[in-house]
N, C-alpha and C. Protein backbone atom coordinates (compact mmCIF):
# COMPACT_ATOMS: atom_id res chain seq x y z
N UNK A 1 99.14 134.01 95.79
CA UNK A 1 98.51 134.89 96.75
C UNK A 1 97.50 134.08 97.54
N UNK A 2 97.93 134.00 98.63
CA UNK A 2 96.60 133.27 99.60
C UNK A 2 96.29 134.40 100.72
N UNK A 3 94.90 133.51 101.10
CA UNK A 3 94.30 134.37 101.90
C UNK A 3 94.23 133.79 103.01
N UNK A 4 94.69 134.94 104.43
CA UNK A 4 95.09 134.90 105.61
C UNK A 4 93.59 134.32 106.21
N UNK A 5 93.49 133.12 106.20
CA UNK A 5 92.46 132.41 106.93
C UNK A 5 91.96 133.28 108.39
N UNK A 6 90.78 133.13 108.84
CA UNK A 6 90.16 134.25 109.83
C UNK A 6 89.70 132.76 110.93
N UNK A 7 90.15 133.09 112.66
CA UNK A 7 89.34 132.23 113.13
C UNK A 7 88.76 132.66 114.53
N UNK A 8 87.39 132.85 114.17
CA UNK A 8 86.88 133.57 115.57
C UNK A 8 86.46 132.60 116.59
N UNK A 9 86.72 133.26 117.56
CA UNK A 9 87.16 133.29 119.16
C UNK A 9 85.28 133.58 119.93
N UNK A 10 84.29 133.83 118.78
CA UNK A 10 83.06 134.36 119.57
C UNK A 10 82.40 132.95 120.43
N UNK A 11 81.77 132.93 121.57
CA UNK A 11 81.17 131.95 122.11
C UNK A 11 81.72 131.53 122.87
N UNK A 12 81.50 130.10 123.53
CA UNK A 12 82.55 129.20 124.24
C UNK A 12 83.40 127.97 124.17
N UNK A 13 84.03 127.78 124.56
CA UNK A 13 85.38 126.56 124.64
C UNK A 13 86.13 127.06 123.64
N UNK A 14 86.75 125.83 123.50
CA UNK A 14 88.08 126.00 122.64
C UNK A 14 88.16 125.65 120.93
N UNK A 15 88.98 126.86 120.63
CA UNK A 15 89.24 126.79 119.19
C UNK A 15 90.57 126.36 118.40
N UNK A 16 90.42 125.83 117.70
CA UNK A 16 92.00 125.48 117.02
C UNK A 16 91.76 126.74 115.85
N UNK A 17 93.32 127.17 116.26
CA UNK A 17 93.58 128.53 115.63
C UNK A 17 94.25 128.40 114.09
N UNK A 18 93.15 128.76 112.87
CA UNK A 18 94.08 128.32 111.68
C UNK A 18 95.30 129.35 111.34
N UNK A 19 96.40 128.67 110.98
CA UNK A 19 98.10 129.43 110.29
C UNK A 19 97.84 129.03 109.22
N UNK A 20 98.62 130.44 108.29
CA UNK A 20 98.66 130.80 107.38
C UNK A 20 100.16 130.91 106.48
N UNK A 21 100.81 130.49 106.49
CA UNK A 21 102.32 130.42 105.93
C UNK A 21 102.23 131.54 104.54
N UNK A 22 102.88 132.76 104.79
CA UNK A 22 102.64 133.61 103.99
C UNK A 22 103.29 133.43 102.86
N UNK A 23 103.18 134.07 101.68
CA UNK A 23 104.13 134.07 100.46
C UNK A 23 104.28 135.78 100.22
N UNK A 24 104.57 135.71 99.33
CA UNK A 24 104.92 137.45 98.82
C UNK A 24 104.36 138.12 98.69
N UNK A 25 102.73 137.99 98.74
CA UNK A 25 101.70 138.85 98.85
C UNK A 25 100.26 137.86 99.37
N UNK A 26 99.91 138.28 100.11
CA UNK A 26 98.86 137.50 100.54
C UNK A 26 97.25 138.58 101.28
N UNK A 27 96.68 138.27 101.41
CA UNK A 27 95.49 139.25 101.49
C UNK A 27 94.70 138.65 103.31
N UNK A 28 93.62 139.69 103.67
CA UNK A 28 93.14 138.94 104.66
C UNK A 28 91.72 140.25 104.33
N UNK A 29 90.92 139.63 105.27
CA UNK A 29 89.87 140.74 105.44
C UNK A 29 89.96 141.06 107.09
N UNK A 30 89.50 142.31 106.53
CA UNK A 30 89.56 143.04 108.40
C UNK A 30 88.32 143.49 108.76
N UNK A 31 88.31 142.57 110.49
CA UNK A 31 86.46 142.90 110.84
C UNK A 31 87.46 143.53 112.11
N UNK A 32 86.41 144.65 112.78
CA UNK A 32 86.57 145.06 114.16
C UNK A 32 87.10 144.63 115.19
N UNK A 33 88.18 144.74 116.12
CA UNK A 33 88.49 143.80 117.27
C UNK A 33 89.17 142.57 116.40
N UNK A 34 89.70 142.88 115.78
CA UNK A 34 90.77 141.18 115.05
C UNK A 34 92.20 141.72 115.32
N UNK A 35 92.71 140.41 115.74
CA UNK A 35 94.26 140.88 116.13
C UNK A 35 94.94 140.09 114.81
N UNK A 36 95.69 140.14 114.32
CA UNK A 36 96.87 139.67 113.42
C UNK A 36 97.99 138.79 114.04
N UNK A 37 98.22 137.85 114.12
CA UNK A 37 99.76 137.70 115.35
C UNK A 37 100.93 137.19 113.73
N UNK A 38 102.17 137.75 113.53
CA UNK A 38 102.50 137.27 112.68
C UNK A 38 103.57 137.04 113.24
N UNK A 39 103.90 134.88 113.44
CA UNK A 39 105.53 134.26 113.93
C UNK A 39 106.54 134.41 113.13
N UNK A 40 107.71 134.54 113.10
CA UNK A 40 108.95 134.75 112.15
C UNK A 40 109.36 133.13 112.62
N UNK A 41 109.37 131.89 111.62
CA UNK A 41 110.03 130.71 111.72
C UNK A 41 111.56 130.93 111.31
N UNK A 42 111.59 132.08 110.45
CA UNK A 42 112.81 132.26 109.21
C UNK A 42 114.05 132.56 110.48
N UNK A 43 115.08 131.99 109.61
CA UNK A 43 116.20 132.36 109.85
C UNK A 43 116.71 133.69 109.91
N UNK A 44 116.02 134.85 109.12
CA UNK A 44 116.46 136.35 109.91
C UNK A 44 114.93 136.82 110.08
N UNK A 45 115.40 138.27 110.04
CA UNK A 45 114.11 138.98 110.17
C UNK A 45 113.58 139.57 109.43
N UNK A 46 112.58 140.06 109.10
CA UNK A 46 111.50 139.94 108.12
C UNK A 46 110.90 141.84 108.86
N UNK A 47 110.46 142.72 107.41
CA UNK A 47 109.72 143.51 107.95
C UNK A 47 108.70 143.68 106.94
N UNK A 48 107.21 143.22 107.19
CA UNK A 48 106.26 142.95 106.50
C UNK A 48 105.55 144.31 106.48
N UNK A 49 104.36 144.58 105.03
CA UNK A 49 103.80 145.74 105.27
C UNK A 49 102.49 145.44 104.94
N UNK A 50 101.35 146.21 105.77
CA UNK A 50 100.18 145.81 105.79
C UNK A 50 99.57 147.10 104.47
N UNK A 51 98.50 146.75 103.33
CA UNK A 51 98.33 147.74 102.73
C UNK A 51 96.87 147.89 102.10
N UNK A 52 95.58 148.62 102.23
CA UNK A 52 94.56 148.36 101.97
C UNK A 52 94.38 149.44 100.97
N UNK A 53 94.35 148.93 99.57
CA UNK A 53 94.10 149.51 98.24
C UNK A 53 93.28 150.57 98.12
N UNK A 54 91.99 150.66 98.95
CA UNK A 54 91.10 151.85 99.09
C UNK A 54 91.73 153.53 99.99
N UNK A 55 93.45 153.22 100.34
CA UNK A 55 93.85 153.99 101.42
C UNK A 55 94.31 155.34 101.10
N UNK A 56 94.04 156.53 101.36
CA UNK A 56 94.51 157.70 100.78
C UNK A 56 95.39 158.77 101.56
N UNK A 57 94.08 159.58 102.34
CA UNK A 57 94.87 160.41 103.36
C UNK A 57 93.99 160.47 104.41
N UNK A 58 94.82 160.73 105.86
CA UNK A 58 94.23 160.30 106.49
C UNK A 58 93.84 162.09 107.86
N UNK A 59 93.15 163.13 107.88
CA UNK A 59 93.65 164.31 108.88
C UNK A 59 93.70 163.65 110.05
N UNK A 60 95.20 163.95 110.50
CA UNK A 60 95.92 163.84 111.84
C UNK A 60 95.27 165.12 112.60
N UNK A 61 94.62 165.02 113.94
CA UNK A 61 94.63 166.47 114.75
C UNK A 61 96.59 167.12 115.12
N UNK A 62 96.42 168.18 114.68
CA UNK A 62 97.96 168.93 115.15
C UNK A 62 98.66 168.21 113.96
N UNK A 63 98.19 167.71 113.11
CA UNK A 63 99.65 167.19 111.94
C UNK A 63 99.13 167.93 110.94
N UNK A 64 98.16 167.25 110.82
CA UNK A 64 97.60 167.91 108.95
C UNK A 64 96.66 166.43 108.29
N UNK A 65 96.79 166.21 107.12
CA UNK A 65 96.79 165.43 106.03
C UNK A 65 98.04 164.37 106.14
N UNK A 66 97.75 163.25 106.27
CA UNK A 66 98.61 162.22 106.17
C UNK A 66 98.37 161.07 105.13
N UNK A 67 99.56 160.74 104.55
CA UNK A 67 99.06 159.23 103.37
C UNK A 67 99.16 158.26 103.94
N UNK A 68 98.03 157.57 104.15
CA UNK A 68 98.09 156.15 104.23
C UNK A 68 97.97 154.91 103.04
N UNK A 69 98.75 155.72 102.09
CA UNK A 69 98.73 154.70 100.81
C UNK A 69 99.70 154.10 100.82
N UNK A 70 100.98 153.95 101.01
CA UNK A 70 102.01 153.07 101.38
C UNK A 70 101.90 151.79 101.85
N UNK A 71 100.99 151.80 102.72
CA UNK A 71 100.77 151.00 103.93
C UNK A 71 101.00 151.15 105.58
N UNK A 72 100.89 150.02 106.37
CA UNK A 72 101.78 150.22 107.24
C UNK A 72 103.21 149.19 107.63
N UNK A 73 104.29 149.53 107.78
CA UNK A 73 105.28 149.12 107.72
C UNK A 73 105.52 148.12 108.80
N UNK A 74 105.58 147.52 109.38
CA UNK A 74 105.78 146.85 110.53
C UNK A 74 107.06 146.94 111.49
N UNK A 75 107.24 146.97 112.49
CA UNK A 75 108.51 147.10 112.81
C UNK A 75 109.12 146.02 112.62
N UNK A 76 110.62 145.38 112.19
CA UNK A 76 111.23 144.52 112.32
C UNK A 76 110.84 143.05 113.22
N UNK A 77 110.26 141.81 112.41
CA UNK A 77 110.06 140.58 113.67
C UNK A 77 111.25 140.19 113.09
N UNK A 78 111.81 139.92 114.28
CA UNK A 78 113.46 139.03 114.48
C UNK A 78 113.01 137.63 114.72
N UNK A 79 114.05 136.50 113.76
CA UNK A 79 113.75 135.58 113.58
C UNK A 79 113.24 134.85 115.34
N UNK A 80 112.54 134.46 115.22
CA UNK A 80 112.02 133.72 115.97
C UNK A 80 110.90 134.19 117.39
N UNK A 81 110.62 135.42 117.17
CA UNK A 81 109.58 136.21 117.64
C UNK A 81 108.51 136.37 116.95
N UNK A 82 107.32 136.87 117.86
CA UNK A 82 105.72 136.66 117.15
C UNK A 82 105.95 138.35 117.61
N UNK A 83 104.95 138.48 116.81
CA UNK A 83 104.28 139.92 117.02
C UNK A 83 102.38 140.30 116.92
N UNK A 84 101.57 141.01 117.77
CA UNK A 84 100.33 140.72 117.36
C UNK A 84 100.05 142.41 117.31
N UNK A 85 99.44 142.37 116.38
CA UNK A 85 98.75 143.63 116.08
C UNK A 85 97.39 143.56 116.08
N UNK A 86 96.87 144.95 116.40
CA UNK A 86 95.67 144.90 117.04
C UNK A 86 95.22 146.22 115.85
N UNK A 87 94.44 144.94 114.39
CA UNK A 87 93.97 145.60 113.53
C UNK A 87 93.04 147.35 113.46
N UNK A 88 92.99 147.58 114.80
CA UNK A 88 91.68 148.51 114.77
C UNK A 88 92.56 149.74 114.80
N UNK A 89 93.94 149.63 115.52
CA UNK A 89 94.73 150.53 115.72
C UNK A 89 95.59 151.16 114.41
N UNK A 90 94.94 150.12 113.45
CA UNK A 90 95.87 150.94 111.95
C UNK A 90 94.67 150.64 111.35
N UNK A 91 92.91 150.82 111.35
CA UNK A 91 92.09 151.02 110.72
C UNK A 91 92.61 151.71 109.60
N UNK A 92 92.89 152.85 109.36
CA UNK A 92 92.99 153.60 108.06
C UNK A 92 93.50 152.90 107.38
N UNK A 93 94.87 152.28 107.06
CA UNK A 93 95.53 151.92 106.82
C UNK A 93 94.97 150.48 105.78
N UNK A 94 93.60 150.17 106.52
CA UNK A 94 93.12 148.79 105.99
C UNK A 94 91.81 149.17 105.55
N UNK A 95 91.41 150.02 104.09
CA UNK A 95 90.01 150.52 103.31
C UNK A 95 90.65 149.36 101.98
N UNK A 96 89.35 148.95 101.84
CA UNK A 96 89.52 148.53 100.11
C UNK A 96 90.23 146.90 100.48
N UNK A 97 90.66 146.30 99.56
CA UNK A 97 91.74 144.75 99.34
C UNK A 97 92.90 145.19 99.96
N UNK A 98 93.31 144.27 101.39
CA UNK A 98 94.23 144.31 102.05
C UNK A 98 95.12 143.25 101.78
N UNK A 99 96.63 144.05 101.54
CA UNK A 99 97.48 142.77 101.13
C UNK A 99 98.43 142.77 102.43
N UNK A 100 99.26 142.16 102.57
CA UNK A 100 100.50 141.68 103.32
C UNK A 100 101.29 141.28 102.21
N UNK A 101 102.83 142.21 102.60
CA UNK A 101 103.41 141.79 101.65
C UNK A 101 105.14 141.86 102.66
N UNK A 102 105.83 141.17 101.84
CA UNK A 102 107.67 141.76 101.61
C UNK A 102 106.96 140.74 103.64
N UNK A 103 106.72 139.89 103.66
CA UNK A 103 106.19 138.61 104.78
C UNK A 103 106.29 137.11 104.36
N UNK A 104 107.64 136.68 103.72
CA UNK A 104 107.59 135.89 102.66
C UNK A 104 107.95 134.70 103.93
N UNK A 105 107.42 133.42 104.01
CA UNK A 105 107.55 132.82 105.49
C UNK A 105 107.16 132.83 106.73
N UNK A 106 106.52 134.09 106.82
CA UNK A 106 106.14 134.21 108.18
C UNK A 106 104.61 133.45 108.37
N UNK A 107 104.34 133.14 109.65
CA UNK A 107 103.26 132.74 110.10
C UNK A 107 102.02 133.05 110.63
N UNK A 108 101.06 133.22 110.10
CA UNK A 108 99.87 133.88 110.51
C UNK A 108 98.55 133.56 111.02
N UNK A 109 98.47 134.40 111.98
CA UNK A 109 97.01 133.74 112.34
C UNK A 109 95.97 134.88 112.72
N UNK A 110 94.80 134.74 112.60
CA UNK A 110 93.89 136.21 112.26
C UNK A 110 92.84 135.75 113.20
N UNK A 111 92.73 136.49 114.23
CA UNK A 111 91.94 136.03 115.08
C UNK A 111 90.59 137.21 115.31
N UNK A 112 89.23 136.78 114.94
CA UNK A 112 88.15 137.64 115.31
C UNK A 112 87.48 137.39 116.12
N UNK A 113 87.29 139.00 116.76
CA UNK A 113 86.37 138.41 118.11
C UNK A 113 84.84 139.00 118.19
């Protein structure tokens, strides 16, 4: 289990962005305004799930009560596409030890701003 290295973007010039080569479960911490970008090097595609241990239910307006204990699922990255997620938009989803998992290969980079 490694942890999804964090590299902020605050101030000026340029940063070298640290990657993270995932394994079968790997963790990150989530600050405000951090995007996730995760590359697929692999030969197929990969659908990774984001999951923060503290996560329960979440009231939807017009839905009800929703679980966010599962995680969140990612949509399908096809081999050789990046994808960036924009952590704030699945807040719930990330209370408590956040893992990444079923991301075995993929490439990561955690950018805070």
């Amino acid at each position: 289990m490694a942890v999804i290295a964090a590299t902020s973007i605050l101030g000026s010039g340029a940063r070298v962005v640290t990657e993270t080569t995932l394994g079968a479960s790997d963790t990150l911490v989530y600050k405000p305004k951090a995007i996730l970008e995760l590359r697929n090097p692999t030969g197929g595609a990969l659908v990774p799930n984001i999951k923060g241990a503290g996560g329960t239910t979440v009231s939807v307006p017009g839905i009800g009560s929703v679980s966010v204990t599962p995680g969140y699922t990612l949509p399908s990255i096809a081999a050789g596409a990046t994808v960036a997620v924009p952590l704030d938009s699945i807040s719930e989803y990330l209370k408590g030890v956040i893992t990444v998992t079923l991301g075995t290969g993929l490439v990561a980079r955690l950018i805070n701003y």
